[in-house]
C-alpha atoms as a PDB file:
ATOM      1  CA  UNK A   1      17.750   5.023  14.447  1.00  0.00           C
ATOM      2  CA  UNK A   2      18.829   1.527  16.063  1.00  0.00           C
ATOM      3  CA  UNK A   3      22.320   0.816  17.282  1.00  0.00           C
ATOM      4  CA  UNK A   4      23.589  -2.613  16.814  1.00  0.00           C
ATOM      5  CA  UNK A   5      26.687  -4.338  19.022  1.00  0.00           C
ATOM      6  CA  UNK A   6      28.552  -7.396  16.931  1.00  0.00           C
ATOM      7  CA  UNK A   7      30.255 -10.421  18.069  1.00  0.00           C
ATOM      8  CA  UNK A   8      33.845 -10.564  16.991  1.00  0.00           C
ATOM      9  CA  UNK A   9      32.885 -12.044  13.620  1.00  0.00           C
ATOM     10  CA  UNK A  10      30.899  -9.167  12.732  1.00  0.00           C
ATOM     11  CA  UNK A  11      27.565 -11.126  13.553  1.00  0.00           C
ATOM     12  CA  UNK A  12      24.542  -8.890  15.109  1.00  0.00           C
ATOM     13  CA  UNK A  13      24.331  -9.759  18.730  1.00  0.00           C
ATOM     14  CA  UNK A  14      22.025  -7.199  20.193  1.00  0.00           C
ATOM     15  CA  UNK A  15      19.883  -4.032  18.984  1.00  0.00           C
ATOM     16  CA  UNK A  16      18.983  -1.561  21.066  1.00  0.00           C
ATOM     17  CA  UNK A  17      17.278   1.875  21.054  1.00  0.00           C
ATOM     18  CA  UNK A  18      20.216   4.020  22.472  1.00  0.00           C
ATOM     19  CA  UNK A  19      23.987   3.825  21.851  1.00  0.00           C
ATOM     20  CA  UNK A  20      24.707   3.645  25.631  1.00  0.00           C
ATOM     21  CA  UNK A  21      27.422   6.207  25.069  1.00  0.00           C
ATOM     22  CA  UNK A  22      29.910   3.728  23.538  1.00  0.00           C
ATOM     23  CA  UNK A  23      31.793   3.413  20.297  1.00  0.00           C
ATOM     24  CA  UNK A  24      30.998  -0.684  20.578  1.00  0.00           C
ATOM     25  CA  UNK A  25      27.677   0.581  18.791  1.00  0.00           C
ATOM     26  CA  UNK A  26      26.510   0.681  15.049  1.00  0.00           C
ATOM     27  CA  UNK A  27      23.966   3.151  13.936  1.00  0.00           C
ATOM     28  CA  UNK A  28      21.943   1.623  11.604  1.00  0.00           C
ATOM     29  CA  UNK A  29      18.560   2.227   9.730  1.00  0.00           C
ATOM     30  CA  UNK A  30      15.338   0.762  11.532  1.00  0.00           C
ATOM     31  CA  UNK A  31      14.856  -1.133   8.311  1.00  0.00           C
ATOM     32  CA  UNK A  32      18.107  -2.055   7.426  1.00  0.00           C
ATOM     33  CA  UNK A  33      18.146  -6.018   6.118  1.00  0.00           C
ATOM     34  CA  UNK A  34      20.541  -7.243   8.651  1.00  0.00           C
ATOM     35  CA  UNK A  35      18.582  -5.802  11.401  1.00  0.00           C
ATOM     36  CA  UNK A  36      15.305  -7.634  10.188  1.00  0.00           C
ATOM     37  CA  UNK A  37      17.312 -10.941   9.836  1.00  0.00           C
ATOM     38  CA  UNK A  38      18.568 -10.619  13.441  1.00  0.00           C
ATOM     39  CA  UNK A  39      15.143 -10.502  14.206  1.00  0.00           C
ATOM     40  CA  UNK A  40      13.439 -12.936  12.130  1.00  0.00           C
ATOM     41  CA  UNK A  41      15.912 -15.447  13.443  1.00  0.00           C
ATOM     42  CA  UNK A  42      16.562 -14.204  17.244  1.00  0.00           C
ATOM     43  CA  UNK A  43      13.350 -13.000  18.577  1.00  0.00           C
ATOM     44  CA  UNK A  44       9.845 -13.886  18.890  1.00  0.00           C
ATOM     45  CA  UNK A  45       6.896 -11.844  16.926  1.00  0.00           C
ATOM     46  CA  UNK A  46       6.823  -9.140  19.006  1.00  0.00           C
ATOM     47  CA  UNK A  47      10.154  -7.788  18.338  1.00  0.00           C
ATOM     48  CA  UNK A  48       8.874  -7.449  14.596  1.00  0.00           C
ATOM     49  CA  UNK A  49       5.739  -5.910  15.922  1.00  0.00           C
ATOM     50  CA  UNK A  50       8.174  -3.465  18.041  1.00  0.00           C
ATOM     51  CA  UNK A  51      10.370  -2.690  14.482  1.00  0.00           C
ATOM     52  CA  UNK A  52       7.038  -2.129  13.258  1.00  0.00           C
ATOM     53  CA  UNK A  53       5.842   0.428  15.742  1.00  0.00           C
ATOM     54  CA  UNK A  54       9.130   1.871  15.453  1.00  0.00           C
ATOM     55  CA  UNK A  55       8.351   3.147  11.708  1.00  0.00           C
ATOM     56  CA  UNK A  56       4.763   4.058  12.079  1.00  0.00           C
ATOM     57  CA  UNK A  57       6.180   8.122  12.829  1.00  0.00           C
ATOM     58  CA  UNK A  58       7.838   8.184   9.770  1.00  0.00           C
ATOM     59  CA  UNK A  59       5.048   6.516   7.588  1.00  0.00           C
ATOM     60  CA  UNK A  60       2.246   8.190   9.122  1.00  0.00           C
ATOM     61  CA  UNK A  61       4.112  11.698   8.358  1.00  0.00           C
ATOM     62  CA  UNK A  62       4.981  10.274   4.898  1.00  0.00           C
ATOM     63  CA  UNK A  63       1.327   9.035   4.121  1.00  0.00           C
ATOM     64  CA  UNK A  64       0.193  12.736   5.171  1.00  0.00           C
ATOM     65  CA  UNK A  65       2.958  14.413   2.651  1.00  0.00           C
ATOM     66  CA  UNK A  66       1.309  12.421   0.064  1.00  0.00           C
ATOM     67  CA  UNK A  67      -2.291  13.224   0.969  1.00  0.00           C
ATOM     68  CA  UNK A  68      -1.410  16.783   0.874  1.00  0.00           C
ATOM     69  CA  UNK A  69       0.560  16.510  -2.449  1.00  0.00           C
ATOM     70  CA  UNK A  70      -2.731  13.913  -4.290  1.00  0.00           C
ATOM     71  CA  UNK A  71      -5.191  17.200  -3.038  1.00  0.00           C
ATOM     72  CA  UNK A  72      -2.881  20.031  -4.304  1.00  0.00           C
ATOM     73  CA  UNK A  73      -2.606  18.562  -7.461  1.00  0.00           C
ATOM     74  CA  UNK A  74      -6.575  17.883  -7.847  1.00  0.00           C
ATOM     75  CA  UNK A  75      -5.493  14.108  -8.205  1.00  0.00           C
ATOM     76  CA  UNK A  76      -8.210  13.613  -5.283  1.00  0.00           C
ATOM     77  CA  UNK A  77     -10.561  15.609  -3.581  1.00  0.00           C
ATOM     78  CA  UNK A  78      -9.936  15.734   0.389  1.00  0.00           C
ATOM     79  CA  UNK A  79     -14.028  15.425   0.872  1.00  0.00           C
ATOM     80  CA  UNK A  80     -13.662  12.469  -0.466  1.00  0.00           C
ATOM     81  CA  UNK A  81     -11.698  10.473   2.084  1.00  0.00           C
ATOM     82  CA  UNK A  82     -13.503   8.898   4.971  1.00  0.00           C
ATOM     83  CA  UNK A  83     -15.045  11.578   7.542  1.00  0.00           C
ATOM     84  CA  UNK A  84     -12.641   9.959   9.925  1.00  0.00           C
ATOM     85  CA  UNK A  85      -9.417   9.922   7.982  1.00  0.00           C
ATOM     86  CA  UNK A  86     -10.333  13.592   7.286  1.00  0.00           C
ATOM     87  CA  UNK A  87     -11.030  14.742  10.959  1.00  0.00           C
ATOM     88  CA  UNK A  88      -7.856  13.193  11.908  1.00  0.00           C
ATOM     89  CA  UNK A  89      -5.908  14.742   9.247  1.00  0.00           C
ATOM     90  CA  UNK A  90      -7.027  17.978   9.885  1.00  0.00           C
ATOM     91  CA  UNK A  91      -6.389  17.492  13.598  1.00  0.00           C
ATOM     92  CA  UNK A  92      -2.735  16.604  12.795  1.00  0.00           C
ATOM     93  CA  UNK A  93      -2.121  19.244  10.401  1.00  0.00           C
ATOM     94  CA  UNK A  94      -3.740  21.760  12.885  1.00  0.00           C
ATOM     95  CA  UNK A  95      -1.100  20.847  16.023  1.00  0.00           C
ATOM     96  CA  UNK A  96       1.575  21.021  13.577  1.00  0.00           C
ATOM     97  CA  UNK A  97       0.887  24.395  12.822  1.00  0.00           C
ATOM     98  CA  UNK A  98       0.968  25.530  16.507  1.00  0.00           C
ATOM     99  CA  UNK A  99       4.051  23.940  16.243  1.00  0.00           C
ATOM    100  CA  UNK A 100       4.965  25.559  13.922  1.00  0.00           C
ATOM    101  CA  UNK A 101       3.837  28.992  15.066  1.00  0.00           C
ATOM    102  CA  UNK A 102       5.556  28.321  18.316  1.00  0.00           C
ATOM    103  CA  UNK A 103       1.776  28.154  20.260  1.00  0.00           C
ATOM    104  CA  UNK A 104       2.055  24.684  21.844  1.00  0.00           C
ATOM    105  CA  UNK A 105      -0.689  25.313  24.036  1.00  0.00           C
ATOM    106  CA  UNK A 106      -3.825  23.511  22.750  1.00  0.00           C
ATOM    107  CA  UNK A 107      -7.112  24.432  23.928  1.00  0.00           C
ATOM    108  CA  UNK A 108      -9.921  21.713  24.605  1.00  0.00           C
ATOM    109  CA  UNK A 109     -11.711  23.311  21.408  1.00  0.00           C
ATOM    110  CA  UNK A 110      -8.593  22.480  19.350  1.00  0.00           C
ATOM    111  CA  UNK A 111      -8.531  18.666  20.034  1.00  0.00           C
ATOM    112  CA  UNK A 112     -11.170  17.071  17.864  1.00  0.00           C
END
């Protein structure tokens, strides 16, 4: 979530993070389209990059969720993605489990 502060025409004049404990702030979506206009015409690259590293959490759990759904469904076979993609799948579903479980102590032996 990004908070947005407006000028007094309603115009996005800065996006930040946090709300800074003040109503002067707009939740908004980290993709919403005014947002990514703001930045397209306020801010150099790296502000896009920055949206952009924002999301990854979300996709990358997304992405996962539909890995897991392709295999239950025998749409694909796991062993067939990459040996990377599949040790670092099975890493993150393995840490979300002690999550899970409430065991957030990881061993040495449990990081691959």
């Amino acid at each position: 979530m990004l908070y947005v502060e407006r000028n007094e025409q309603g115009e996005i004049v800065s996006v930040r993070r946090e709300d800074g404990n003040t109503p002067d702030f707009e939740a908004k979506q980290a993709l919403d389209e005014e947002i990514l206009d703001f930045l397209c015409k306020n801010s150099a690259e790296d502000s896009i990059f920055r949206l952009l590293d924002a999301t990854d959490l979300g996709i990358i759990r997304v992405l996962e969720d539909l890995i897991d759904l392709l295999v239950s469904k025998n749409l694909i076979m796991f062993s067939e993605l990459p040996v990377q993609a599949q040790k670092k799948l099975r890493s993150r579903q393995h840490m979300r489990e002690q999550i899970a479980g409430g065991s957030l102590i990881i061993s040495d032996e449990d990081i691959l």
